[in-house]
N, C-alpha and C. Protein backbone atom coordinates (compact mmCIF):
# COMPACT_ATOMS: atom_id res chain seq x y z
N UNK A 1 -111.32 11.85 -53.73
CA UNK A 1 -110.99 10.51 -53.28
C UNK A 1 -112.00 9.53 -53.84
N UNK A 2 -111.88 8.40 -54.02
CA UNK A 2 -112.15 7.39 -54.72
C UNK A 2 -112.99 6.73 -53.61
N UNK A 3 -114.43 6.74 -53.89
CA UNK A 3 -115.25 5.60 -52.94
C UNK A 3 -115.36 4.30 -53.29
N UNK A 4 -115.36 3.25 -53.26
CA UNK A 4 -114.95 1.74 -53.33
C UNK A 4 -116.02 1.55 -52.77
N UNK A 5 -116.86 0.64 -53.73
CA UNK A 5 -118.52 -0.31 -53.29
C UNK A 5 -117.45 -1.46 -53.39
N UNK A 6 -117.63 -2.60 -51.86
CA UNK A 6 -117.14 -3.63 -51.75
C UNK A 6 -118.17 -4.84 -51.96
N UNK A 7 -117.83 -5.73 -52.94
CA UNK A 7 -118.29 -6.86 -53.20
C UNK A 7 -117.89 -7.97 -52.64
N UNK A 8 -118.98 -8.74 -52.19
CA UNK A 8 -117.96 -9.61 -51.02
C UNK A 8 -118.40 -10.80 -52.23
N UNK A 9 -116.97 -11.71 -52.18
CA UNK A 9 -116.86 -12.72 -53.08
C UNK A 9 -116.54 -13.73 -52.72
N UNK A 10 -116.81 -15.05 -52.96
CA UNK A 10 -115.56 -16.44 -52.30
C UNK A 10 -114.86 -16.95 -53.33
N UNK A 11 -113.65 -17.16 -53.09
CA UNK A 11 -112.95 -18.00 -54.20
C UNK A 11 -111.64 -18.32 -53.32
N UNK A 12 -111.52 -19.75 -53.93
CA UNK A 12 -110.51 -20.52 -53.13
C UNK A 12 -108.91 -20.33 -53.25
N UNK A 13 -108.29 -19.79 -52.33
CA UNK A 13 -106.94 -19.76 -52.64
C UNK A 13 -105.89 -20.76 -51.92
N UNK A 14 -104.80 -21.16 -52.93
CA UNK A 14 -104.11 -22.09 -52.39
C UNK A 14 -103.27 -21.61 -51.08
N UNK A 15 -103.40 -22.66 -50.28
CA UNK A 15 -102.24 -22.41 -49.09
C UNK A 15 -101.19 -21.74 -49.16
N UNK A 16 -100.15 -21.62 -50.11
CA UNK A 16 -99.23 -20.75 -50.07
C UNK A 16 -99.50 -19.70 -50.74
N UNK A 17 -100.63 -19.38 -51.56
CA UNK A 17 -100.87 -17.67 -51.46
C UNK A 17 -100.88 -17.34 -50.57
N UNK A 18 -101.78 -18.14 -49.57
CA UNK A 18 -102.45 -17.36 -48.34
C UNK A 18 -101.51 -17.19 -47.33
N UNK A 19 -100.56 -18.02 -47.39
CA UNK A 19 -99.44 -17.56 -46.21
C UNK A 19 -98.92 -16.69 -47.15
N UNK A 20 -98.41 -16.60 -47.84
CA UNK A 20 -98.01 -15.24 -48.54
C UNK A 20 -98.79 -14.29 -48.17
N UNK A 21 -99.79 -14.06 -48.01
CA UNK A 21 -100.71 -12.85 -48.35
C UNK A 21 -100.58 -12.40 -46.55
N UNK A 22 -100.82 -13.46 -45.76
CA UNK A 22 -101.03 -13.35 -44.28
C UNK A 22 -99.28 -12.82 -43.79
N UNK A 23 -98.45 -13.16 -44.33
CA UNK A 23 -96.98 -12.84 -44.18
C UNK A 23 -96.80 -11.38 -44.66
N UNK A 24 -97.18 -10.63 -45.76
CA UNK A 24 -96.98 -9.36 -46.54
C UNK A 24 -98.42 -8.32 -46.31
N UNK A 25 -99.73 -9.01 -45.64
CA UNK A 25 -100.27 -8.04 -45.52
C UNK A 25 -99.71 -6.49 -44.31
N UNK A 26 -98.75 -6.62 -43.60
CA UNK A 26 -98.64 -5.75 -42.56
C UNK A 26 -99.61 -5.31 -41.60
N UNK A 27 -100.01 -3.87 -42.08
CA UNK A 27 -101.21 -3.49 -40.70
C UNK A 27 -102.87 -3.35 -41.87
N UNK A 28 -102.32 -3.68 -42.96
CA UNK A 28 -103.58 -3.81 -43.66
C UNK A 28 -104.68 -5.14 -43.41
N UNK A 29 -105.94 -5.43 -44.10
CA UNK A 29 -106.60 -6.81 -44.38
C UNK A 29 -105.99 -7.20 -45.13
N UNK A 30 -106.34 -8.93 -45.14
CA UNK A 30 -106.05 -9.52 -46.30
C UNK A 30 -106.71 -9.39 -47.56
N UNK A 31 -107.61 -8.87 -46.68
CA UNK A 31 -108.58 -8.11 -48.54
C UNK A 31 -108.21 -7.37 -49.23
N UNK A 32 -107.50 -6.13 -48.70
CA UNK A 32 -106.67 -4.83 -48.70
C UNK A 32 -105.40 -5.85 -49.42
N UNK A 33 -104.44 -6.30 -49.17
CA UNK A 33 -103.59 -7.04 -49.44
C UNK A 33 -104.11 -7.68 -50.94
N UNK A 34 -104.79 -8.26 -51.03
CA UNK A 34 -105.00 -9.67 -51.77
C UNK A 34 -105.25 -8.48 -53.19
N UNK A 35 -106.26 -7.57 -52.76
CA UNK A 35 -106.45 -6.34 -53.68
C UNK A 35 -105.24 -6.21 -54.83
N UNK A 36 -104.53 -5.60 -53.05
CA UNK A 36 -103.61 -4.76 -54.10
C UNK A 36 -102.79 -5.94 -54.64
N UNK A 37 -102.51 -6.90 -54.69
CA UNK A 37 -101.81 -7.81 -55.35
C UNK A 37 -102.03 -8.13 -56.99
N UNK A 38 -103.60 -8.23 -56.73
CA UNK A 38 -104.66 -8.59 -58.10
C UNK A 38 -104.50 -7.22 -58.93
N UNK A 39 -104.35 -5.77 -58.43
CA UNK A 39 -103.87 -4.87 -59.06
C UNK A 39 -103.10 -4.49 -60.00
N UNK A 40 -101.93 -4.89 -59.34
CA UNK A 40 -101.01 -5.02 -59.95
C UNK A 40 -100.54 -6.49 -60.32
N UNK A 41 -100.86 -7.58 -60.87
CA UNK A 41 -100.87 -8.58 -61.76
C UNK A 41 -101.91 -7.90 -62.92
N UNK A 42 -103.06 -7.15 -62.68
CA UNK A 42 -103.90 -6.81 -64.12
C UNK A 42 -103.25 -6.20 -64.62
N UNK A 43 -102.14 -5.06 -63.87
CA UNK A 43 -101.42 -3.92 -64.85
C UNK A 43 -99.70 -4.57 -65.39
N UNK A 44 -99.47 -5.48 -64.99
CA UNK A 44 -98.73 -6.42 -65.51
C UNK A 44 -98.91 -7.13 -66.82
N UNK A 45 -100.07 -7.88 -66.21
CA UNK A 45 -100.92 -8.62 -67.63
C UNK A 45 -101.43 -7.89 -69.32
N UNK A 46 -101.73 -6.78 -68.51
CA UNK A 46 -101.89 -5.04 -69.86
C UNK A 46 -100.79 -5.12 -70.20
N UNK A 47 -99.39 -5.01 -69.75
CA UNK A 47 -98.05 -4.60 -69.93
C UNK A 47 -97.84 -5.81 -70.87
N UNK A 48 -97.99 -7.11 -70.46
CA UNK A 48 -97.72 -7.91 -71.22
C UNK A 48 -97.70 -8.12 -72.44
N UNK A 49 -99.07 -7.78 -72.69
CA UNK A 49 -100.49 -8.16 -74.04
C UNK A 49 -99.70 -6.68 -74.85
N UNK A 50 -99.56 -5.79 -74.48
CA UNK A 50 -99.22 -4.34 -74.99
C UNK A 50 -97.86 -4.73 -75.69
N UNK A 51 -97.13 -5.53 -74.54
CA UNK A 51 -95.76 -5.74 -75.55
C UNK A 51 -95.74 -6.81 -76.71
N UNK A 52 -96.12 -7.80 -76.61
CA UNK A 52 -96.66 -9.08 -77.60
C UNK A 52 -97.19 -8.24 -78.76
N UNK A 53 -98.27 -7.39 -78.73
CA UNK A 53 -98.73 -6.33 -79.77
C UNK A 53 -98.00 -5.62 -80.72
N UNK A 54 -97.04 -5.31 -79.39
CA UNK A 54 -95.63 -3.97 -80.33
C UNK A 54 -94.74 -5.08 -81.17
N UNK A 55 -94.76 -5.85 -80.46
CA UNK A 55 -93.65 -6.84 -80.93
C UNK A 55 -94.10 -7.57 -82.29
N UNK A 56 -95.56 -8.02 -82.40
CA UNK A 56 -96.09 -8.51 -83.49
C UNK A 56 -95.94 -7.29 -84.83
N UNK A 57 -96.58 -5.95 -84.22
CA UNK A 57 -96.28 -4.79 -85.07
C UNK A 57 -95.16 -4.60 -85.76
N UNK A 58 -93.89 -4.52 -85.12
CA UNK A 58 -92.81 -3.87 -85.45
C UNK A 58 -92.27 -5.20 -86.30
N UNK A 59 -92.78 -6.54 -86.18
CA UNK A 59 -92.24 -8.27 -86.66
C UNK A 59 -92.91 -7.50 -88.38
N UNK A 60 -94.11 -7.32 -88.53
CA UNK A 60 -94.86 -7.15 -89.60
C UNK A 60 -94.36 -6.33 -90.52
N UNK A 61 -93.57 -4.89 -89.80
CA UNK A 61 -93.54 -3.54 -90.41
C UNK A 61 -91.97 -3.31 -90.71
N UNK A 62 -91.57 -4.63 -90.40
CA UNK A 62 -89.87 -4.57 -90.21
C UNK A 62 -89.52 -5.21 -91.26
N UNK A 63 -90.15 -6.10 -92.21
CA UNK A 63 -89.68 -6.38 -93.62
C UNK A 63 -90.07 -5.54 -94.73
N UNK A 64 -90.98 -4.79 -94.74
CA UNK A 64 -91.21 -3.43 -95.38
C UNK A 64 -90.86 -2.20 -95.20
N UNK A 65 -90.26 -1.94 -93.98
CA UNK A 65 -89.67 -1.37 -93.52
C UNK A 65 -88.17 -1.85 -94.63
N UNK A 66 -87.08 -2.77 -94.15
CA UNK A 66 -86.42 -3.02 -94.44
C UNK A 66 -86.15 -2.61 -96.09
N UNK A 67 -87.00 -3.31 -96.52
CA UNK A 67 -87.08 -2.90 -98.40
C UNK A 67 -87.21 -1.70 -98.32
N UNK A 68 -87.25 -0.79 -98.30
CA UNK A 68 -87.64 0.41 -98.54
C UNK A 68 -86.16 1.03 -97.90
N UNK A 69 -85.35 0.96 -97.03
CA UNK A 69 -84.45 1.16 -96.49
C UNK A 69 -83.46 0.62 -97.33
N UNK A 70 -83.08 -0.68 -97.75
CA UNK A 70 -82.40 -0.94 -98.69
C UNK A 70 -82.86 -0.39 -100.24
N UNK A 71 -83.74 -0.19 -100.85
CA UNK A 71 -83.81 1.06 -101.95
C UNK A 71 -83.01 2.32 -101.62
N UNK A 72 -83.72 2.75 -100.57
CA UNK A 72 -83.14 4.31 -100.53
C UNK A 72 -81.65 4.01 -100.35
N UNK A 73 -81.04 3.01 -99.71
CA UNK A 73 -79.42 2.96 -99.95
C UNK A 73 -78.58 2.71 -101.40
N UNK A 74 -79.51 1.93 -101.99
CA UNK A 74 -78.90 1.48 -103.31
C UNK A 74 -79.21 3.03 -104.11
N UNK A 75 -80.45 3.89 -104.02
CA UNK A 75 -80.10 4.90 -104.76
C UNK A 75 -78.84 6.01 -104.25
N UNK A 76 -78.68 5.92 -102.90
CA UNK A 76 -77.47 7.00 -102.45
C UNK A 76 -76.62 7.16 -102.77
N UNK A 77 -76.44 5.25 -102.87
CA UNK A 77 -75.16 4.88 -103.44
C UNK A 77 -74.98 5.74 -104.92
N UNK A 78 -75.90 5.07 -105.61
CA UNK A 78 -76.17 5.36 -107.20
C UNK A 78 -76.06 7.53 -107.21
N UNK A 79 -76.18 7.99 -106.14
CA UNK A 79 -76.05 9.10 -106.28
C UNK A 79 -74.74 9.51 -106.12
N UNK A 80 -74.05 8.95 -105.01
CA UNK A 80 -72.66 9.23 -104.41
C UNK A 80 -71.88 8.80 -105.50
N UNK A 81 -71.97 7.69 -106.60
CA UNK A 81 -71.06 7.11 -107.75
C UNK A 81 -71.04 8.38 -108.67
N UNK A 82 -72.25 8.76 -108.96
CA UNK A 82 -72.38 9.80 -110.01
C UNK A 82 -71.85 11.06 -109.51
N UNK A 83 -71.53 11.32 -108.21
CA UNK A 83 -71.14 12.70 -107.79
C UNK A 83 -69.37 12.45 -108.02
């Protein structure tokens, strides 16, 4: 199990987080709450940045990609004529 050193911090949150947070915490804190919220927005935010990445990748690798795909068709062709 995972021991957790708690850092106590201040930072201001707007009124309707906080009724949000005070509405969805249940039988937890709002610390517990507010946590797990910030949790999962960081593994969101990863998800994000990860896809923007793939997406830049595959933008880059997809016109060289492409040429090379149209060669190998124009020779198939050029093979299938001669057969």
């Amino acid at each position: 199990m995972k021991t957790a050193t708690r850092m106590v911090k201040t930072y201001t949150i707007d009124p309707e987080i906080d009724e949000y947070v005070a509405a969805t915490k249940g039988e937890r804190s709002a610390s517990e709450r507010v946590n797990e919220l910030l949790r999962r927005a960081m593994l969101q935010e990863r998800d994000e940045k990860l896809e923007t990445e793939a997406a830049h990748f595959f933008l880059a690798a997809r016109g060289k990609r492409r040429n090379s795909t149209l060669a190998f068709q124009k020779a198939a062709l050029r093979t299938f004529n001669r057969d």
